[in-house]
Protein backbone atom coordinates (compact mmCIF):
# COMPACT_ATOMS: atom_id res chain seq x y z
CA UNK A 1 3.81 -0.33 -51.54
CA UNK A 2 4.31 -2.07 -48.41
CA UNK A 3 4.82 0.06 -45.39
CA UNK A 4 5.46 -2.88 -42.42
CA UNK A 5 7.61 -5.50 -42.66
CA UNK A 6 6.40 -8.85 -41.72
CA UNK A 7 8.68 -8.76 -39.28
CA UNK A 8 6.64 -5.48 -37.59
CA UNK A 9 3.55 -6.89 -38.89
CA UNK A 10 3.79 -9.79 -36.35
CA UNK A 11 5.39 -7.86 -33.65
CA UNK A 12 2.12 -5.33 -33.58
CA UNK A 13 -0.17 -8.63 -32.38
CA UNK A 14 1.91 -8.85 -28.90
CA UNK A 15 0.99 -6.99 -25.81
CA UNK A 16 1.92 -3.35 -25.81
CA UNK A 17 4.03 -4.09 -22.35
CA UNK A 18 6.46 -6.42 -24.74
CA UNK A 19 6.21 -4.34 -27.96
CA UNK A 20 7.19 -0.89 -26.72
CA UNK A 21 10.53 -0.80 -29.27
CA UNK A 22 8.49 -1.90 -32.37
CA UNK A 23 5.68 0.67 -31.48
CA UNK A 24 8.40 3.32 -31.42
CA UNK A 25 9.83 2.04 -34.98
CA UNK A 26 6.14 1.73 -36.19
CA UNK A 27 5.55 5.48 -35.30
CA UNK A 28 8.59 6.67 -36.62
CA UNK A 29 7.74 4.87 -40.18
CA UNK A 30 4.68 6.11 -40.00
CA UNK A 31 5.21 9.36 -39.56
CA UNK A 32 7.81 9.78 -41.86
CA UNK A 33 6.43 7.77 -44.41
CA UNK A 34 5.57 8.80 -48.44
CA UNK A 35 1.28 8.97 -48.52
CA UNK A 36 1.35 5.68 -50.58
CA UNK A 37 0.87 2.61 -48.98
CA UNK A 38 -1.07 -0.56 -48.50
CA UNK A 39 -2.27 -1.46 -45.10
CA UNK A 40 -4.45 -4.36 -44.60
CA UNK A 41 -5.99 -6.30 -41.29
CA UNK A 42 -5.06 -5.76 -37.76
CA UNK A 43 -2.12 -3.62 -38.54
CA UNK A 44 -4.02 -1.18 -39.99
CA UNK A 45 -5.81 -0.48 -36.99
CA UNK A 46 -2.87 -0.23 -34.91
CA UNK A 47 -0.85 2.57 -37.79
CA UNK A 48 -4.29 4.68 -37.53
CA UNK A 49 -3.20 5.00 -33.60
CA UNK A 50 0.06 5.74 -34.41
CA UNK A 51 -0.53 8.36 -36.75
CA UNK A 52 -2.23 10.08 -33.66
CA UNK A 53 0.57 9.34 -31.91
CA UNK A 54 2.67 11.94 -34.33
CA UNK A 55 3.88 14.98 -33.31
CA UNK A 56 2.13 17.31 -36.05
CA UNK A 57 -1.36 15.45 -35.06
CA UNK A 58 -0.74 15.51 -31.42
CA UNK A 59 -0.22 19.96 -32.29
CA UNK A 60 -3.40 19.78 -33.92
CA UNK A 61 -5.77 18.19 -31.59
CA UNK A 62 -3.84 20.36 -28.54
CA UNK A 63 -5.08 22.90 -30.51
CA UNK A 64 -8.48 21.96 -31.56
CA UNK A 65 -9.14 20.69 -27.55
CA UNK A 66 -7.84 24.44 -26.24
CA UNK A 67 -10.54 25.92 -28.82
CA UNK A 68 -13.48 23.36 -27.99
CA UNK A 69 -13.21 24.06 -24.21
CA UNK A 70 -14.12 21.52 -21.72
CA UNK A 71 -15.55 21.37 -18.23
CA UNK A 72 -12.55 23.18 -16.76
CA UNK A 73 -11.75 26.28 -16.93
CA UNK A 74 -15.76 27.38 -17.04
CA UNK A 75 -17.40 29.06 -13.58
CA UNK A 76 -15.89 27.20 -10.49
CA UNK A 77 -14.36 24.61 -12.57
CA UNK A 78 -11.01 25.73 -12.79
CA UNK A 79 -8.03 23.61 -14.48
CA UNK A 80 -4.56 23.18 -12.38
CA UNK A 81 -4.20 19.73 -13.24
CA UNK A 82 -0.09 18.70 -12.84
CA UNK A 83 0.30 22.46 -12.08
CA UNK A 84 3.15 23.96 -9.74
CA UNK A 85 1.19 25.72 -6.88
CA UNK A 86 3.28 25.23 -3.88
CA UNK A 87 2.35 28.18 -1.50
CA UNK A 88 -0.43 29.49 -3.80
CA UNK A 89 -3.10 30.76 -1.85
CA UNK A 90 -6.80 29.69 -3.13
CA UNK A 91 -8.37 30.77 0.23
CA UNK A 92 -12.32 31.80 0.73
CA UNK A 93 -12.64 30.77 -3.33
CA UNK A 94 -15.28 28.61 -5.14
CA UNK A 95 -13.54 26.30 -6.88
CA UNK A 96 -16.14 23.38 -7.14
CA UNK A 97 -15.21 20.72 -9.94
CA UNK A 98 -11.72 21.90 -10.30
CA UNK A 99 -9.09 20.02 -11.26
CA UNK A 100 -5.98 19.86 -9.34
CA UNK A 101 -4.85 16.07 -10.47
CA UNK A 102 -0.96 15.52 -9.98
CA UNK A 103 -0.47 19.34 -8.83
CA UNK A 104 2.28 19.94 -6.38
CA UNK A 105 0.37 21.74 -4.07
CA UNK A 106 2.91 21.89 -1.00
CA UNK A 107 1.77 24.29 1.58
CA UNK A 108 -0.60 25.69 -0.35
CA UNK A 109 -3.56 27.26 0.97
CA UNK A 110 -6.96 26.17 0.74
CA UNK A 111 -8.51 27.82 4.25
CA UNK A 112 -12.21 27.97 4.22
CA UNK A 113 -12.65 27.24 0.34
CA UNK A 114 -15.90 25.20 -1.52
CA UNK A 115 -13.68 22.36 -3.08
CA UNK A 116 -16.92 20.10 -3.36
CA UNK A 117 -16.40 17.95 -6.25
CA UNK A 118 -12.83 18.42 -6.98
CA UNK A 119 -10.09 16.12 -8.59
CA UNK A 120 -6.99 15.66 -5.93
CA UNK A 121 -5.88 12.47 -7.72
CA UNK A 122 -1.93 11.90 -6.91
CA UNK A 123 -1.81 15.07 -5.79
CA UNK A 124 1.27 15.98 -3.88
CA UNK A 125 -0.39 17.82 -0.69
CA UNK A 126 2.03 18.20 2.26
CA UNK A 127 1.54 20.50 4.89
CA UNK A 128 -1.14 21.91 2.70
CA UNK A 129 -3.87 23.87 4.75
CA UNK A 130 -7.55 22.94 3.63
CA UNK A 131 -9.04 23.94 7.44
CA UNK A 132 -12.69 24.85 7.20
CA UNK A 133 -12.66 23.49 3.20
CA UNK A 134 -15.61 22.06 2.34
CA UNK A 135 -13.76 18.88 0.58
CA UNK A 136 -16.83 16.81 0.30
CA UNK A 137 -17.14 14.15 -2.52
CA UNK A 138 -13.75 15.33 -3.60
CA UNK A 139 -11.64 12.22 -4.90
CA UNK A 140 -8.40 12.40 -3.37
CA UNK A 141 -7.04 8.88 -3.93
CA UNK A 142 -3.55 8.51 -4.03
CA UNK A 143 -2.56 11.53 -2.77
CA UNK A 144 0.38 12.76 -0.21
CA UNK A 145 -1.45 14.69 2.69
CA UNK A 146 1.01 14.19 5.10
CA UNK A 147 0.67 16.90 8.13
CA UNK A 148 -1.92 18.32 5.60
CA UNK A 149 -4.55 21.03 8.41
CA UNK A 150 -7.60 19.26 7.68
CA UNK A 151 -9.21 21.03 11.04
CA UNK A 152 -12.79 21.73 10.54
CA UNK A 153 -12.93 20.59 7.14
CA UNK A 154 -16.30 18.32 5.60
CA UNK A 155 -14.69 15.67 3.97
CA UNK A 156 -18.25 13.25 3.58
CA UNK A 157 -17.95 10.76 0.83
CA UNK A 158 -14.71 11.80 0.16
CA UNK A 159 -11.75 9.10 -1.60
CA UNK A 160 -9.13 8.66 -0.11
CA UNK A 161 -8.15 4.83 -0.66
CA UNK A 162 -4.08 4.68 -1.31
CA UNK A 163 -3.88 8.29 0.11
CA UNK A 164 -0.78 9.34 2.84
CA UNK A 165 -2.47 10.96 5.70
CA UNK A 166 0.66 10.54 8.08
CA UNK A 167 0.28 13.77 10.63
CA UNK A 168 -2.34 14.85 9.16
CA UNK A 169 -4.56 17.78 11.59
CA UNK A 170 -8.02 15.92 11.66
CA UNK A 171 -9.19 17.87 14.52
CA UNK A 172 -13.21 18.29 13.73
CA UNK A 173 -13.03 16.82 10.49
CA UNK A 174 -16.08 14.91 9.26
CA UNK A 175 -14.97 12.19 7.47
CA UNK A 176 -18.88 10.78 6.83
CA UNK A 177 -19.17 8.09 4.34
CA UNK A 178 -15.28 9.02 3.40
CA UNK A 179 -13.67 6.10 1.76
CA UNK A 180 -10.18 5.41 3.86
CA UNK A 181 -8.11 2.33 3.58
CA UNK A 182 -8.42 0.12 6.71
CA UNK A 183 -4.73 0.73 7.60
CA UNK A 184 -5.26 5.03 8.08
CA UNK A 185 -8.68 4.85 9.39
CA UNK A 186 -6.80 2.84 12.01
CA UNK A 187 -3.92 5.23 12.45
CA UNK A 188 -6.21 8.34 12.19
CA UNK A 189 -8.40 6.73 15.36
CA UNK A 190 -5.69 6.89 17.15
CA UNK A 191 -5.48 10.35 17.46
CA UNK A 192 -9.05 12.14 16.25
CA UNK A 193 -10.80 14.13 18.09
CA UNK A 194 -13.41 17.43 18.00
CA UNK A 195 -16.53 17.97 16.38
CA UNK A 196 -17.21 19.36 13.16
CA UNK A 197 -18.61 23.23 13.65
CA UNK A 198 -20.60 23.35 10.63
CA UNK A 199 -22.26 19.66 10.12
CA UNK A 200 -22.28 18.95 14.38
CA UNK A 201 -20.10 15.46 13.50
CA UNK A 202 -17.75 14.22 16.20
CA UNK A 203 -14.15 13.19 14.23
CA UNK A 204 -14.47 10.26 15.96
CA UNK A 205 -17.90 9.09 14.56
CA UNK A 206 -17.19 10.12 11.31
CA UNK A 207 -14.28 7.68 11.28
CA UNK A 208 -15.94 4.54 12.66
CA UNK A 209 -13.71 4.39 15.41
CA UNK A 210 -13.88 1.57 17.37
CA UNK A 211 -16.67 0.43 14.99
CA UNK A 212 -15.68 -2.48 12.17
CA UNK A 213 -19.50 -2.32 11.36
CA UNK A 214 -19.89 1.19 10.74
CA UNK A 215 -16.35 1.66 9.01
CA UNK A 216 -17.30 -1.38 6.51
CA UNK A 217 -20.63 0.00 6.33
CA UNK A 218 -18.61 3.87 5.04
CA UNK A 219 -18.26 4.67 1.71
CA UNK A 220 -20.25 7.63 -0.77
CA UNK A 221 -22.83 5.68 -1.90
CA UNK A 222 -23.76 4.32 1.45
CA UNK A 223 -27.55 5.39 2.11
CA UNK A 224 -27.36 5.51 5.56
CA UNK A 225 -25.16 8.02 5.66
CA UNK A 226 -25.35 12.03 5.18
CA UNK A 227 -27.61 12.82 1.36
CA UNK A 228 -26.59 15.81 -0.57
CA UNK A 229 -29.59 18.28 -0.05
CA UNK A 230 -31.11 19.29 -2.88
CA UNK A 231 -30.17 22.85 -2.62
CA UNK A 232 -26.92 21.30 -2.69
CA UNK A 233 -27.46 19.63 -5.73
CA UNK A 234 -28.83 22.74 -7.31
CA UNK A 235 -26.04 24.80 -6.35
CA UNK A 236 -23.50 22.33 -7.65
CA UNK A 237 -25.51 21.86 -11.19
CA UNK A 238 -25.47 25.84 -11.48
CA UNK A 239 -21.96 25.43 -11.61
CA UNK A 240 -21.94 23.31 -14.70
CA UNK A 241 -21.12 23.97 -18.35
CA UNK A 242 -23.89 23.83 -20.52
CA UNK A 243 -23.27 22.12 -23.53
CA UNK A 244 -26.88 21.89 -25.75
CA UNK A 245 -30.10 23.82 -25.05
């Protein structure tokens, strides 16, 4: 028994960005089809993916995933990934590794937290207070941070590229080695100022202002810049699952 049509058959070799109505007819076939049927060359590749693309399969592996685990969700590591947390207050935690990708996290507070590590990608951030956060080698690209209190906070190798920063409080912020589109290292020079209390970093410096050299020369895996300490590194690997002994 033949499942596809030639019609479908040829319409499953175009790009995905042209094909989006037969992929929705495929998947509906598929999924409602009777368990005997012939599937041969490319197609067949492409039905496997839609069966995964069902909604009984896509139950089962949500399942299977929530009783594996993960990295999240284990020590530090916690999971708020697209969550609703406006106003929450994570202050004075340890939440190294977490996950906070897409999470609306509007005036939320962050005050004097270990984010080291975290995932801020497209996060929505505004007015958000991370002052005294240790945010370093956090990836944050993409992200709204507009009049986000970034005072005192370490920020080194952090990623910010595509990130709002617009009135953002950057007063003693070390932005070592931070990766920062051109345009808001620019705007941010403007106005930095203060030293960092913990690391002894002027704003300033950290930014490259006034310095094309030393801002091309920024970025995490520049070796001239501020090394994670090995205590560091220890600490940070303690918080790790482990998955084999």
């Amino acid at each position: 028994m033949a499942l596809l049509s030639s019609t479908q058959s040829r319409a499953l070799m175009q790009p995905v960005s042209a094909n989006r109505a037969a992929i929705r007819t495929v998947r509906s076939t598929v999924c409602n089809a009777v368990p005997e049927f012939k599937v041969e060359g490319a197609a067949a590749a492409v039905l496997a993916s839609a069966l995964l693309m069902c909604p009984a399969a896509l139950a089962d592996l949500n399942v299977y995933e929530a009783a594996a685990g993960g990295e999240f969700g284990i020590g530090s590591a916690q999971q708020y990934g697209e969550a609703d947390i406006q106003g929450k207050d994570f202050s004075n935690q340890d939440l190294r590794r977490s996950n906070f990708t897409s999470a609306d996290c509007r005036r939320a507070n962050f005050k004097n937290s270990n984010l080291q590590g975290a995932y801020f990608m497209k996060a929505v951030a505004f007015q958000t207070n991370f002052e005294g956060a240790n945010l370093s080698d956090v990836l944050m690209d993409r992200s709204v941070m507009n009049e986000a209190n970034l005072k005192d906070a370490i920020l080194e190798r952090a990623v910010f590229t595509r990130s709002d920063l617009g009135g953002a409080n950057i007063e003693g912020a070390d932005f070592s080695n931070a990766l920062l589109d051109k345009l808001q290292q620019m705007a941010l020079c403007k106005y930095a100022d203060g030293v960092n209390p913990v690391t002894g970093v002027s704003t300033r410096k950290s930014l490259g202002c006034g310095s094309s050299r030393r801002f091309r020369a920024a970025s995490p895996s520049n070796p001239d810049g501020p090394q994670v300490t090995e205590s560091a590194k220890d600490a940070f690997r303690a918080t790790m699952p482990t998955y084999r002994e």
